[in-house]
N, C-alpha and C. Protein backbone atom coordinates (compact mmCIF):
# COMPACT_ATOMS: atom_id res chain seq x y z
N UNK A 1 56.02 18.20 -65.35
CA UNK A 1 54.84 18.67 -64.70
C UNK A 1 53.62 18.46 -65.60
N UNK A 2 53.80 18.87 -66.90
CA UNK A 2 52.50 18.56 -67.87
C UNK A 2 52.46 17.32 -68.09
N UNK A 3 53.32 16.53 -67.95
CA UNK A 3 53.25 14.99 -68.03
C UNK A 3 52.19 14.40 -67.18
N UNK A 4 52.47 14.97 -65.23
CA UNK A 4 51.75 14.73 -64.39
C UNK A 4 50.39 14.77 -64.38
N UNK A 5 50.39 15.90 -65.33
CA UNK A 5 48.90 16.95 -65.11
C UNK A 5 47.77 16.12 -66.17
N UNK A 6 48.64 15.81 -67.39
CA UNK A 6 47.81 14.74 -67.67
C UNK A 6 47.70 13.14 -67.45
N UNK A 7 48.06 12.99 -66.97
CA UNK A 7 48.03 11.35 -66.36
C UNK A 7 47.00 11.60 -65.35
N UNK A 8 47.28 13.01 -64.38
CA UNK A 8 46.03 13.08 -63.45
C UNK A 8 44.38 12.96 -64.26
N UNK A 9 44.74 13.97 -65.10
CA UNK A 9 43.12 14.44 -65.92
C UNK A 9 42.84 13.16 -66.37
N UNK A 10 43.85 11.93 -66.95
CA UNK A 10 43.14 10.67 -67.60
C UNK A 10 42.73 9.95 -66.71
N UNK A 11 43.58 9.55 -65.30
CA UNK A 11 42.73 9.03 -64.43
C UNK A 11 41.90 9.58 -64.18
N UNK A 12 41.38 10.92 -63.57
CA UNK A 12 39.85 11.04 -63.10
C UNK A 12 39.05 10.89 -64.37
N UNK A 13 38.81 11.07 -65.23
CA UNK A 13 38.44 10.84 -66.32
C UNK A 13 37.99 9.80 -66.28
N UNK A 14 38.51 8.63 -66.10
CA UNK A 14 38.29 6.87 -66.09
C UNK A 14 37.45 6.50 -65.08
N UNK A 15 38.01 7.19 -63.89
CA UNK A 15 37.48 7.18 -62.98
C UNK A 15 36.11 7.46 -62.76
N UNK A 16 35.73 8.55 -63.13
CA UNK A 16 34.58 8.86 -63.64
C UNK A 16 33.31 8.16 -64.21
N UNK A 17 34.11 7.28 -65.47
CA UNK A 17 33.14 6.69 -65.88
C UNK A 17 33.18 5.30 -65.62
N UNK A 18 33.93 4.56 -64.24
CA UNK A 18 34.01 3.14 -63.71
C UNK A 18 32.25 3.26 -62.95
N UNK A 19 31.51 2.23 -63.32
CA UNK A 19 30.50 1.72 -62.24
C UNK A 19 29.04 1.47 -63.56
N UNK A 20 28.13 1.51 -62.58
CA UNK A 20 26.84 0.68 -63.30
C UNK A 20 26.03 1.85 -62.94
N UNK A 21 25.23 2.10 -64.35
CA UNK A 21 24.13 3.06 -63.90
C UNK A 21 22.64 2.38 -64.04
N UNK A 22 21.83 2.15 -63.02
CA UNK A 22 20.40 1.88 -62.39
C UNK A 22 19.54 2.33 -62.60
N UNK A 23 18.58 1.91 -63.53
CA UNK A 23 17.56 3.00 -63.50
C UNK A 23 16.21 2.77 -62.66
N UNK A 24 15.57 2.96 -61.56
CA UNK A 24 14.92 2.05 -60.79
C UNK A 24 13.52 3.12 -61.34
N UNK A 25 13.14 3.76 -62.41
CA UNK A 25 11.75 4.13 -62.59
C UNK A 25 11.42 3.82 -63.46
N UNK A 26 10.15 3.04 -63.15
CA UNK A 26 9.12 1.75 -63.80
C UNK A 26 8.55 2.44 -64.55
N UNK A 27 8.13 2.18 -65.90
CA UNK A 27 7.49 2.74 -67.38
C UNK A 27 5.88 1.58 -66.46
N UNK A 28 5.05 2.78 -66.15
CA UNK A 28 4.05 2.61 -65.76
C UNK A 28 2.83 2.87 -66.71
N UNK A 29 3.35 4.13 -67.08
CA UNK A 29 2.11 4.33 -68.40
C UNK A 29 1.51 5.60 -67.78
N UNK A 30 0.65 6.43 -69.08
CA UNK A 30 -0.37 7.95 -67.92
C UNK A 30 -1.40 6.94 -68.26
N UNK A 31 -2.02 7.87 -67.26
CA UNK A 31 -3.34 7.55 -66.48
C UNK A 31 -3.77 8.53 -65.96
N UNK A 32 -5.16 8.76 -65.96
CA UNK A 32 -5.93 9.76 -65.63
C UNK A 32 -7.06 9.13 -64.31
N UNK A 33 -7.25 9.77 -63.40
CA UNK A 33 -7.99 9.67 -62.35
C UNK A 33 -9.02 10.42 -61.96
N UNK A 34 -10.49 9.69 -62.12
CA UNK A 34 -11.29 10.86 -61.62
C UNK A 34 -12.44 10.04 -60.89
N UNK A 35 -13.75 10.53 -60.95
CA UNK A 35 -14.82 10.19 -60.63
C UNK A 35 -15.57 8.40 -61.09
N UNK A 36 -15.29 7.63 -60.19
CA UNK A 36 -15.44 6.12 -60.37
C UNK A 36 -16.94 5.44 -60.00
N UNK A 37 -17.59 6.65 -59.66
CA UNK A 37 -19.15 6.23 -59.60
C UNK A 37 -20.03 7.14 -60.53
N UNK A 38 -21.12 6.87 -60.95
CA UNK A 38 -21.80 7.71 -61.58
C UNK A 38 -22.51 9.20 -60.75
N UNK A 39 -22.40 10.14 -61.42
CA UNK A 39 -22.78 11.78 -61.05
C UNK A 39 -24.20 11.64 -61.54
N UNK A 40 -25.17 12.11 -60.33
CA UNK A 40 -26.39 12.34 -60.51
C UNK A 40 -26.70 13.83 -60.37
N UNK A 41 -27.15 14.81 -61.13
CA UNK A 41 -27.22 15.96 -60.99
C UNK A 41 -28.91 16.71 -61.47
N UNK A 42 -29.45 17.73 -60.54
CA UNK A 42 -30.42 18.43 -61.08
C UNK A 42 -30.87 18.70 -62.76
N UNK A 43 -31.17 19.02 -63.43
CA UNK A 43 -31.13 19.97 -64.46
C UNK A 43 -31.49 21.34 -64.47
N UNK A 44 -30.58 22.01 -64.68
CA UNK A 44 -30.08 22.87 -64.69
C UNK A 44 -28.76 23.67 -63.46
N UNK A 45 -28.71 22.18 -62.61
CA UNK A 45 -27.45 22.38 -61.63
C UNK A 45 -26.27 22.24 -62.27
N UNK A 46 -24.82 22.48 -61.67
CA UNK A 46 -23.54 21.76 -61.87
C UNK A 46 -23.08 20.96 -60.64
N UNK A 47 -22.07 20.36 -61.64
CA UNK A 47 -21.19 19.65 -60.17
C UNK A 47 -19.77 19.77 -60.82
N UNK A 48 -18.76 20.04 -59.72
CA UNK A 48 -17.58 20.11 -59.93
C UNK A 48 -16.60 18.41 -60.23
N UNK A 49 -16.49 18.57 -61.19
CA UNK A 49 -15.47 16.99 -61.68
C UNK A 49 -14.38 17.39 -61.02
N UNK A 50 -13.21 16.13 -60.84
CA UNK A 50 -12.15 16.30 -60.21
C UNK A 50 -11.39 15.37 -61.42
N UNK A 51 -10.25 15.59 -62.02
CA UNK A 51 -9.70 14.92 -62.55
C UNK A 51 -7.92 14.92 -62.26
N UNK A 52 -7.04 13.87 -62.06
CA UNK A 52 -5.67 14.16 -61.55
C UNK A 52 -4.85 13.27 -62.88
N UNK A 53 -4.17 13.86 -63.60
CA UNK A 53 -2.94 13.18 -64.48
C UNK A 53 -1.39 12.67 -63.75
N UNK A 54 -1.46 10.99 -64.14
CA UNK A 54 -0.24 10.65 -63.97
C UNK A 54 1.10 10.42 -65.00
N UNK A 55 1.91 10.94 -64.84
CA UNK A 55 2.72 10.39 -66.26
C UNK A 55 3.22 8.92 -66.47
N UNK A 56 4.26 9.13 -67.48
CA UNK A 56 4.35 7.28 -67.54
C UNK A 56 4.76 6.71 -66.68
N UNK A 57 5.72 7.73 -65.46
CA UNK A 57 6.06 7.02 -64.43
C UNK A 57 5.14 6.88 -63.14
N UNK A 58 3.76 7.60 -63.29
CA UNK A 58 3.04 7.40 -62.42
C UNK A 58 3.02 8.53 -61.47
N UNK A 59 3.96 9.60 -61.52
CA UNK A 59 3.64 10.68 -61.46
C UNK A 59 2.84 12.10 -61.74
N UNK A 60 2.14 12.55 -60.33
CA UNK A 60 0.82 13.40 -60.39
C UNK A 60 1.47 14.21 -61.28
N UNK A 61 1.05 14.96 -62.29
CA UNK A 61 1.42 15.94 -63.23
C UNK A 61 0.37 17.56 -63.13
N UNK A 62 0.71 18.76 -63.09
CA UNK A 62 0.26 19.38 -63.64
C UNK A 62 -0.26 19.86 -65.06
N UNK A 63 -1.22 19.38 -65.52
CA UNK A 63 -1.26 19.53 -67.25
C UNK A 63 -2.58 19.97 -67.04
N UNK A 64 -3.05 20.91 -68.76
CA UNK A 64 -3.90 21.02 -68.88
C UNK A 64 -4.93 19.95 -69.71
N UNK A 65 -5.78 19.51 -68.72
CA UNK A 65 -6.95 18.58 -69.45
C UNK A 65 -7.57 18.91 -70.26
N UNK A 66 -8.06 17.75 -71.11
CA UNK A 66 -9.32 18.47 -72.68
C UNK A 66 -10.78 17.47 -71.93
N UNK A 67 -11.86 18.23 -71.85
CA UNK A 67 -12.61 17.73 -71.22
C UNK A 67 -13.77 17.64 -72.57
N UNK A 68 -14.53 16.64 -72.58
CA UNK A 68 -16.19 16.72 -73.41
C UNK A 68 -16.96 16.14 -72.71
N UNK A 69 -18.17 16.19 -74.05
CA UNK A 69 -19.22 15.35 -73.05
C UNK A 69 -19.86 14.68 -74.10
N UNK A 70 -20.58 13.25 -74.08
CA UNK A 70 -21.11 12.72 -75.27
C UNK A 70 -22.53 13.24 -75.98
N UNK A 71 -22.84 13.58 -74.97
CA UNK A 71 -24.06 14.73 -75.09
C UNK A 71 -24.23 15.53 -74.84
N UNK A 72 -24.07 16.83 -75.30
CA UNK A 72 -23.57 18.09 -74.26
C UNK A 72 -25.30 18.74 -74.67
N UNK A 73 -26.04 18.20 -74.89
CA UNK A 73 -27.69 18.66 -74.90
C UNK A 73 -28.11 18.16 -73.98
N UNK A 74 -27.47 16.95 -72.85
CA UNK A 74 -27.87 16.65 -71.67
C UNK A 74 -27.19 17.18 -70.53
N UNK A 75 -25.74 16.87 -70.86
CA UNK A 75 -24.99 17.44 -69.84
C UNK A 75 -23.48 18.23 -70.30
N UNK A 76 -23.28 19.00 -69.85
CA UNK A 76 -22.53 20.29 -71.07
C UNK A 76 -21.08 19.91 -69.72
N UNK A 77 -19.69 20.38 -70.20
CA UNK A 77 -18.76 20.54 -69.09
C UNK A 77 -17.72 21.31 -70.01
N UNK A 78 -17.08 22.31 -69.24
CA UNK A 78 -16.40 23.07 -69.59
C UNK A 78 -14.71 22.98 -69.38
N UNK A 79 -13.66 23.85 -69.73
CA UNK A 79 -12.81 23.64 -69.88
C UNK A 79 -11.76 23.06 -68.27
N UNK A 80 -12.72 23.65 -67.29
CA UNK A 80 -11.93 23.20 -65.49
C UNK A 80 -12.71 22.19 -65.29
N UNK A 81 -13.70 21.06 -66.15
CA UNK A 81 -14.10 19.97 -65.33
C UNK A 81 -15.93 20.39 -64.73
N UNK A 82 -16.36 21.25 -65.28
CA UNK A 82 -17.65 22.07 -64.19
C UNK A 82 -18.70 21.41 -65.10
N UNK A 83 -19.48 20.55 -64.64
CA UNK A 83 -20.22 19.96 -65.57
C UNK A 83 -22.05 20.34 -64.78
N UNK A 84 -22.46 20.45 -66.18
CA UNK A 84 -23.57 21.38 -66.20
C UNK A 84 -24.94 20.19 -66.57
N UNK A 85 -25.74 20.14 -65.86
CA UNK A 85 -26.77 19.39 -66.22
C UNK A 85 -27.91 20.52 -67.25
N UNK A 86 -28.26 19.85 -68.29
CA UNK A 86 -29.05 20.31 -69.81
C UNK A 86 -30.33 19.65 -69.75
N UNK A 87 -30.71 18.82 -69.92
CA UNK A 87 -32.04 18.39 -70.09
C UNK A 87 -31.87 16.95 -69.12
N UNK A 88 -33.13 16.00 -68.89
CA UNK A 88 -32.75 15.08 -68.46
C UNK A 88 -32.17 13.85 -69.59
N UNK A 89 -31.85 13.16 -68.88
CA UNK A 89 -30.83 11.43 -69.51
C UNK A 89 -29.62 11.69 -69.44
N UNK A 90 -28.69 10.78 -69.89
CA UNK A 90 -27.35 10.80 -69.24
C UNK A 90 -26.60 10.75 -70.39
N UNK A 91 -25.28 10.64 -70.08
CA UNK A 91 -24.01 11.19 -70.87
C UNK A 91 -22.77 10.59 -70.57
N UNK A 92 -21.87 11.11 -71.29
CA UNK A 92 -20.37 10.13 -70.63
C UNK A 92 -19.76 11.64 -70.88
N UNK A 93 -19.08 12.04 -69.75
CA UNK A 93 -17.67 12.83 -69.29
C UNK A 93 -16.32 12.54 -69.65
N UNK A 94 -15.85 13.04 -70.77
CA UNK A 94 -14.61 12.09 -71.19
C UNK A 94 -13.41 13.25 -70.77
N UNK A 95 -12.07 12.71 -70.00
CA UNK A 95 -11.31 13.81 -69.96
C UNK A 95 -9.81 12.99 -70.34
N UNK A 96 -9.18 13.57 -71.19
CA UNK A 96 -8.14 13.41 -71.48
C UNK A 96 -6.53 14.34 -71.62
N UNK A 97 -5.77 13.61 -71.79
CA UNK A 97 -4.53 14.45 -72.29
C UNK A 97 -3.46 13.26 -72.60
N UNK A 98 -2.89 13.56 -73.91
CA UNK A 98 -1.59 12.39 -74.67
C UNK A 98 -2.56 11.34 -74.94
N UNK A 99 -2.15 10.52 -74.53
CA UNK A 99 -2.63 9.16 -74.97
C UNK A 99 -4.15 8.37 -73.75
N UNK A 100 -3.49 9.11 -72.44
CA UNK A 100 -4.28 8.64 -71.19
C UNK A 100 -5.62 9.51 -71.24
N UNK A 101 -6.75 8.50 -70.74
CA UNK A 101 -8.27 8.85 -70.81
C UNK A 101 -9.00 8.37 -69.78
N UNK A 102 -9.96 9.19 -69.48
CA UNK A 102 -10.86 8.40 -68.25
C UNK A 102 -12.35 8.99 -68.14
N UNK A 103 -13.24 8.64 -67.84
CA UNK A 103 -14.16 8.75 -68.30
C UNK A 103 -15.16 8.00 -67.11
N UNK A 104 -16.50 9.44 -66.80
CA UNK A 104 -17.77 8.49 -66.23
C UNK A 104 -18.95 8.70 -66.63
N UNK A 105 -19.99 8.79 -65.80
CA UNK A 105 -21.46 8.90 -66.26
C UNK A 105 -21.80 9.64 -65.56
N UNK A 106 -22.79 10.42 -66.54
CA UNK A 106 -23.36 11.79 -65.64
C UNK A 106 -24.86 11.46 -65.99
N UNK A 107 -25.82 11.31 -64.95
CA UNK A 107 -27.37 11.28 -64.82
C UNK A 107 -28.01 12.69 -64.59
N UNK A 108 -28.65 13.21 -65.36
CA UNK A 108 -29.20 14.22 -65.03
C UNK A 108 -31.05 14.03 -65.14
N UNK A 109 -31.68 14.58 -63.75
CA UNK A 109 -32.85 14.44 -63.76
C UNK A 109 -33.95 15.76 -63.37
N UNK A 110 -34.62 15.79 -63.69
CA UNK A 110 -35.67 16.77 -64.19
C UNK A 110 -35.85 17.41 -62.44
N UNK A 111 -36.41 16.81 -61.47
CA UNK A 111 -36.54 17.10 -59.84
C UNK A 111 -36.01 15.83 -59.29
N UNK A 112 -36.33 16.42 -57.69
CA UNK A 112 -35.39 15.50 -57.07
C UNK A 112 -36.47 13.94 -56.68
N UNK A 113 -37.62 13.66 -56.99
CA UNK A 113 -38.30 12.50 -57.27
C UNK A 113 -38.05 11.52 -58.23
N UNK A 114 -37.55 11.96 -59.25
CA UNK A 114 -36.65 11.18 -60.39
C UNK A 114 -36.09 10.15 -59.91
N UNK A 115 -35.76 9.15 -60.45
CA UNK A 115 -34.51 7.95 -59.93
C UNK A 115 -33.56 8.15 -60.76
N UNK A 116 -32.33 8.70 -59.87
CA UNK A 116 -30.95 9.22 -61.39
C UNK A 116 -29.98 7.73 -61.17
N UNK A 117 -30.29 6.72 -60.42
CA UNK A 117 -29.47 5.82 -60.70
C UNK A 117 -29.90 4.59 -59.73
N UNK A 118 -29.85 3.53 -59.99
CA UNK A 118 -30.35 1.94 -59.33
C UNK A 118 -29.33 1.54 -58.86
N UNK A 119 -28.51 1.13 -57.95
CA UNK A 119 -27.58 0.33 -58.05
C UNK A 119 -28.07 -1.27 -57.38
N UNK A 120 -27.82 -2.37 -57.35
CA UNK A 120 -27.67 -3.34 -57.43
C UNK A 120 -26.97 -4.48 -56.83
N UNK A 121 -26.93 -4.48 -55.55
CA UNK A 121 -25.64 -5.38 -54.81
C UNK A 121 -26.04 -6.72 -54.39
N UNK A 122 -24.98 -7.62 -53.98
CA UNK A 122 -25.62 -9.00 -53.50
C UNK A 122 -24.91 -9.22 -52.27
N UNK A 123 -25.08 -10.22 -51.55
CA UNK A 123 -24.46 -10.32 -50.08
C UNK A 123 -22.97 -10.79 -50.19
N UNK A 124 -22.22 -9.84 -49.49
CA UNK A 124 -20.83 -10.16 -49.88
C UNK A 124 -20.17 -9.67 -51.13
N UNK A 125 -20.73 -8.99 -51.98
CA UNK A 125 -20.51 -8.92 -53.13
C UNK A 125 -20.17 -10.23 -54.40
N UNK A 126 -21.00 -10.97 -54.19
CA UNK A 126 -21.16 -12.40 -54.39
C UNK A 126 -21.64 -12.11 -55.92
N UNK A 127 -20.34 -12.90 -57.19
CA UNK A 127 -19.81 -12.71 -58.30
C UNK A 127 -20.22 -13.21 -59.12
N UNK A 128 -20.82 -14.88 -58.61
CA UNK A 128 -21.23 -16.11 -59.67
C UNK A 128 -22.42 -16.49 -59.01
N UNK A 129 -22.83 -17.66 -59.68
CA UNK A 129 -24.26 -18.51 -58.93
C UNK A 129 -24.24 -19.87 -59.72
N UNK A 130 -23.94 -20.57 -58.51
CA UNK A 130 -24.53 -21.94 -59.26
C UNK A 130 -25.19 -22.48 -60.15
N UNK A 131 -25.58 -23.24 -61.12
CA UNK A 131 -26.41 -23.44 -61.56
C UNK A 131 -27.35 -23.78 -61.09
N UNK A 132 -29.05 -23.26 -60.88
CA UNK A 132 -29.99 -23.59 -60.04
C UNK A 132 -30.06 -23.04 -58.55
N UNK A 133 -29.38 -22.60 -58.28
CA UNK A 133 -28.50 -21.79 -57.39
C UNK A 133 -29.65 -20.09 -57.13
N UNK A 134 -29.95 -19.41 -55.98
CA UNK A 134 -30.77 -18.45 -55.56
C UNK A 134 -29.47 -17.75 -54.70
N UNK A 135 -29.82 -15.95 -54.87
CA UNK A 135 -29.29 -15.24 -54.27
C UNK A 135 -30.53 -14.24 -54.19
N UNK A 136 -30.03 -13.47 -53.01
CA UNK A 136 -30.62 -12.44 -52.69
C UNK A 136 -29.96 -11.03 -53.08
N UNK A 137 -31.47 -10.30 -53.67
CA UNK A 137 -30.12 -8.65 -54.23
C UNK A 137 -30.92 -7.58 -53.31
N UNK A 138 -30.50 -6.99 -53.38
CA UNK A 138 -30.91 -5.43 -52.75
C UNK A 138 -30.93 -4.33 -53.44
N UNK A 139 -31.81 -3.72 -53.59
CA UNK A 139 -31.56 -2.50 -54.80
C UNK A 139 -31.49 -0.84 -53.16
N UNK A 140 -30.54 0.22 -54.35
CA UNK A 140 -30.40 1.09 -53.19
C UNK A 140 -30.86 1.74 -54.11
């Protein structure tokens, strides 16, 4: 009977460890996601940042972010992302955690007559130009 009992336990045993193990999740890398256009804000307003962490597999993570600002005499932001306009001119919003970083621009202007930002487009979003070559731009 104990003879049986182990011949059983060695087969499942073997058994056990017959086959191929798969690992199908891609080393993607973190990455941080936030605000991809520039923030134009009052001085002395805020605006709420949004920032989302992925891990290496590209998964949304709950973590706590470390947030700054390159000028926090223009534009100040605190530990949830709440970024505070200080005087006017602009700044960079840097938010991180581990290794992954992301980062935008914050314009802050004195009233709302100010110009807190130009942008610049061409027809089609048209990339190059000939040499000698004319395009038309549009400012917004």
């Amino acid at each position: 009977m104990l003879k049986y009992s182990l011949l059983l336990s060695g087969l499942l045993f073997f058994a056990g460890c017959i086959g191929v193990d798969y690992l199908d999740d891609p080393i993607v890398g973190e990455s941080i996601e936030t605000e991809s256009q520039p923030v134009a804000i009052l001085n002395g307003n805020t605006y709420q940042s949004t920032a989302i962490y992925y891990d290496q597999y590209g998964v949304e993570q709950m973590v706590d972010l470390v947030w700054s600002s390159s000028n926090s005499l223009i534009a100040s932001v605190n530990e949830d992302g709440l970024v505070t306009g200080n005087a006017s001119g602009q700044a960079t919003i840097v938010v991180s955690f581990n290794t992954a970083e992301s980062s935008f621009q914050v314009n802050v202007v004195l009233d709302q007559n100010q110009v807190a930002s130009v942008e610049i487009s061409t027809p089609g979003n048209q990339t190059s130009l000939a040499i000698g070559g004319t395009v038309s731009l549009s400012v917004r």
